[in-house]
Protein backbone atom coordinates (compact mmCIF):
# COMPACT_ATOMS: atom_id res chain seq x y z
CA UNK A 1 0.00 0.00 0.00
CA UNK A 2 1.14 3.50 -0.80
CA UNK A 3 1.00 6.38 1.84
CA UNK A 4 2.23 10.44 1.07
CA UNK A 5 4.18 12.15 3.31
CA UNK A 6 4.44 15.84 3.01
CA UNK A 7 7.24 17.29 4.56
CA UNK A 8 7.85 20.53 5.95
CA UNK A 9 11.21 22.68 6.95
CA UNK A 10 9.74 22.78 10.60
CA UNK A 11 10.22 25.74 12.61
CA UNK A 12 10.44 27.39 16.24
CA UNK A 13 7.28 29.73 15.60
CA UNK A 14 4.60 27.15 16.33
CA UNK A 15 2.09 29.12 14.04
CA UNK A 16 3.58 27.78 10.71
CA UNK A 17 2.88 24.64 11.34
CA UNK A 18 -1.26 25.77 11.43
CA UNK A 19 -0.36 26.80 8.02
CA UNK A 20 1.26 23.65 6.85
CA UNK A 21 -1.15 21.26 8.50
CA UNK A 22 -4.06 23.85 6.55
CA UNK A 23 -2.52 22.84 3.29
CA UNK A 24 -1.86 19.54 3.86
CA UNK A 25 -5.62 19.38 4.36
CA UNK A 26 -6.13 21.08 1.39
CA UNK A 27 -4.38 18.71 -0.28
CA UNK A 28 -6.41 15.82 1.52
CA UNK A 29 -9.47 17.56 -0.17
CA UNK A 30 -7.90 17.45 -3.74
CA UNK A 31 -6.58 13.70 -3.38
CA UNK A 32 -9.67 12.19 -1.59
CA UNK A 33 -8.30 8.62 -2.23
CA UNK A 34 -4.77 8.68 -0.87
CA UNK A 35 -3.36 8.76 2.60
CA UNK A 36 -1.70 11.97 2.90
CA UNK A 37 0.61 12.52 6.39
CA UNK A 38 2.70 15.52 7.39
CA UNK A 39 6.01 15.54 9.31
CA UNK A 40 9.02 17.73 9.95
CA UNK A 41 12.80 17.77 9.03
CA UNK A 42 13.08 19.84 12.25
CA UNK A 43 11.77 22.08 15.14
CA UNK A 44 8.35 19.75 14.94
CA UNK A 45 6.87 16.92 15.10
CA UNK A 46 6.52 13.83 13.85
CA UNK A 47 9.65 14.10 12.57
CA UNK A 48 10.49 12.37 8.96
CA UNK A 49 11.56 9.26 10.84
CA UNK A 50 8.20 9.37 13.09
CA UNK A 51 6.40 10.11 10.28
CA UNK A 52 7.76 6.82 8.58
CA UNK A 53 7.33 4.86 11.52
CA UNK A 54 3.77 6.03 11.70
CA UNK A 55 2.73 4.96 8.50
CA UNK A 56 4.63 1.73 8.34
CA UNK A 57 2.86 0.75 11.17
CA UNK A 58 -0.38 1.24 9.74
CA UNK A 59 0.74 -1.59 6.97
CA UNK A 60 2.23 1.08 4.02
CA UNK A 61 4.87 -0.93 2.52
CA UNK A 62 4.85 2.54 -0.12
CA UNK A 63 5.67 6.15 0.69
CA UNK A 64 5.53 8.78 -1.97
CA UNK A 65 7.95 11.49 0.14
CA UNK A 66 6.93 15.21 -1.14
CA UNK A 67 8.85 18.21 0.14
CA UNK A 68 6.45 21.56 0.99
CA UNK A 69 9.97 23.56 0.15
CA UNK A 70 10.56 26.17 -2.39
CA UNK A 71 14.05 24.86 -3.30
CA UNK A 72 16.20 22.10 -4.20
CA UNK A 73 18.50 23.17 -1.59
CA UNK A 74 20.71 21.72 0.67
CA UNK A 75 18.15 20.58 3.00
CA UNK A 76 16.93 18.36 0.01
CA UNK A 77 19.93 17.21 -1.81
CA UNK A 78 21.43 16.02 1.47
CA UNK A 79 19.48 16.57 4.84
CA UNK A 80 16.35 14.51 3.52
CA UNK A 81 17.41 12.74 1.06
CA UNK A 82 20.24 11.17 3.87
CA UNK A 83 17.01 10.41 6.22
CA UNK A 84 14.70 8.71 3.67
CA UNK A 85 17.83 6.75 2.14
CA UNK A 86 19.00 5.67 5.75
CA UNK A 87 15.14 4.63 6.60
CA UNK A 88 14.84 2.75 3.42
CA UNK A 89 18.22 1.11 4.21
CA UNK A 90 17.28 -0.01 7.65
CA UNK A 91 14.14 -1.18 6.35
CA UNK A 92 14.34 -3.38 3.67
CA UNK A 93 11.19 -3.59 1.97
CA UNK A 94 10.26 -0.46 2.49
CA UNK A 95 10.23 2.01 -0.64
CA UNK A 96 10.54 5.77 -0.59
CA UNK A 97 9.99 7.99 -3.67
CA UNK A 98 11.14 11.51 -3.29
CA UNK A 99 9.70 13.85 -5.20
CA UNK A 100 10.27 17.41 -6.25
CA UNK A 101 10.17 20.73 -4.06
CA UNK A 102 7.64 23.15 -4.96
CA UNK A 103 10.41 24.46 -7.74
CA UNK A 104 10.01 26.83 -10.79
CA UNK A 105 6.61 25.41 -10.98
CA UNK A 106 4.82 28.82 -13.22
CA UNK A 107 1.89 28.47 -10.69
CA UNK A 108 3.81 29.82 -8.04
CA UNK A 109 4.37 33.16 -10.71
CA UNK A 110 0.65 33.60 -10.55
CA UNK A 111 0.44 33.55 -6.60
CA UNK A 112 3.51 36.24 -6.56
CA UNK A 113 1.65 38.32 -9.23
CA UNK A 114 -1.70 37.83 -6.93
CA UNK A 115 0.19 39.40 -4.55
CA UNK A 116 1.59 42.03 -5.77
CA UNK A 117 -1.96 43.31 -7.03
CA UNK A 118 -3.26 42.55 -3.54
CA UNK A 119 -5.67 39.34 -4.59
């Protein structure tokens, strides 16, 4: 069975993660049929590991790993990728696809342009 796991950054200010667990429901709403879970690098919890955990537990042999960042950054190339490739490793059986941050994607333009005529 496959399972999603968004992950977030994480951060001391509390708030942002009402804002990431808002879109992650968001995204619940858009993908009614999958299992969609949230977890943090850092500062929050569950933590990717957690996260993992969690859903193996619940019988997800599958995890489609998608990062709520704006870049393909160092957190990415190394940070994450390093904790999904060690959990996969230490869990044989267990498959982990990561896919891209939120990128160059041109939808992201239109929000910026919203913005800057005050939609």
């Amino acid at each position: 069975m496959t399972a999603v796991l968004l992950i977030a950054h994480g951060s001391r200010a509390k708030r942002t993660e009402r804002v990431f667990e808002a879109i992650a429901g968001m995204v619940r709403e858009k993908l009614p049929g999958y299992v969609i879970e949230t977890a943090y690098m850092e500062f929050g919890e569950p933590t990717v590991e957690a996260g993992l955990d969690g859903l193996k537990s619940r019988g997800f042999d599958r995890v489609i790993a998608v990062p709520y960042f704006l870049f393909e950054g160092i957190h990415i190339s190394k940070d994450i990728t390093g904790i999904l490739n060690r959990y996969a490793a230490a869990n044989p059986g267990f498959e982990i696809t990561l896919r891209r941050t939120l990128s160059d994607d041109s939808r992201l333009a239109d929000i910026v342009a919203d913005r800057i005529r005050g939609d």
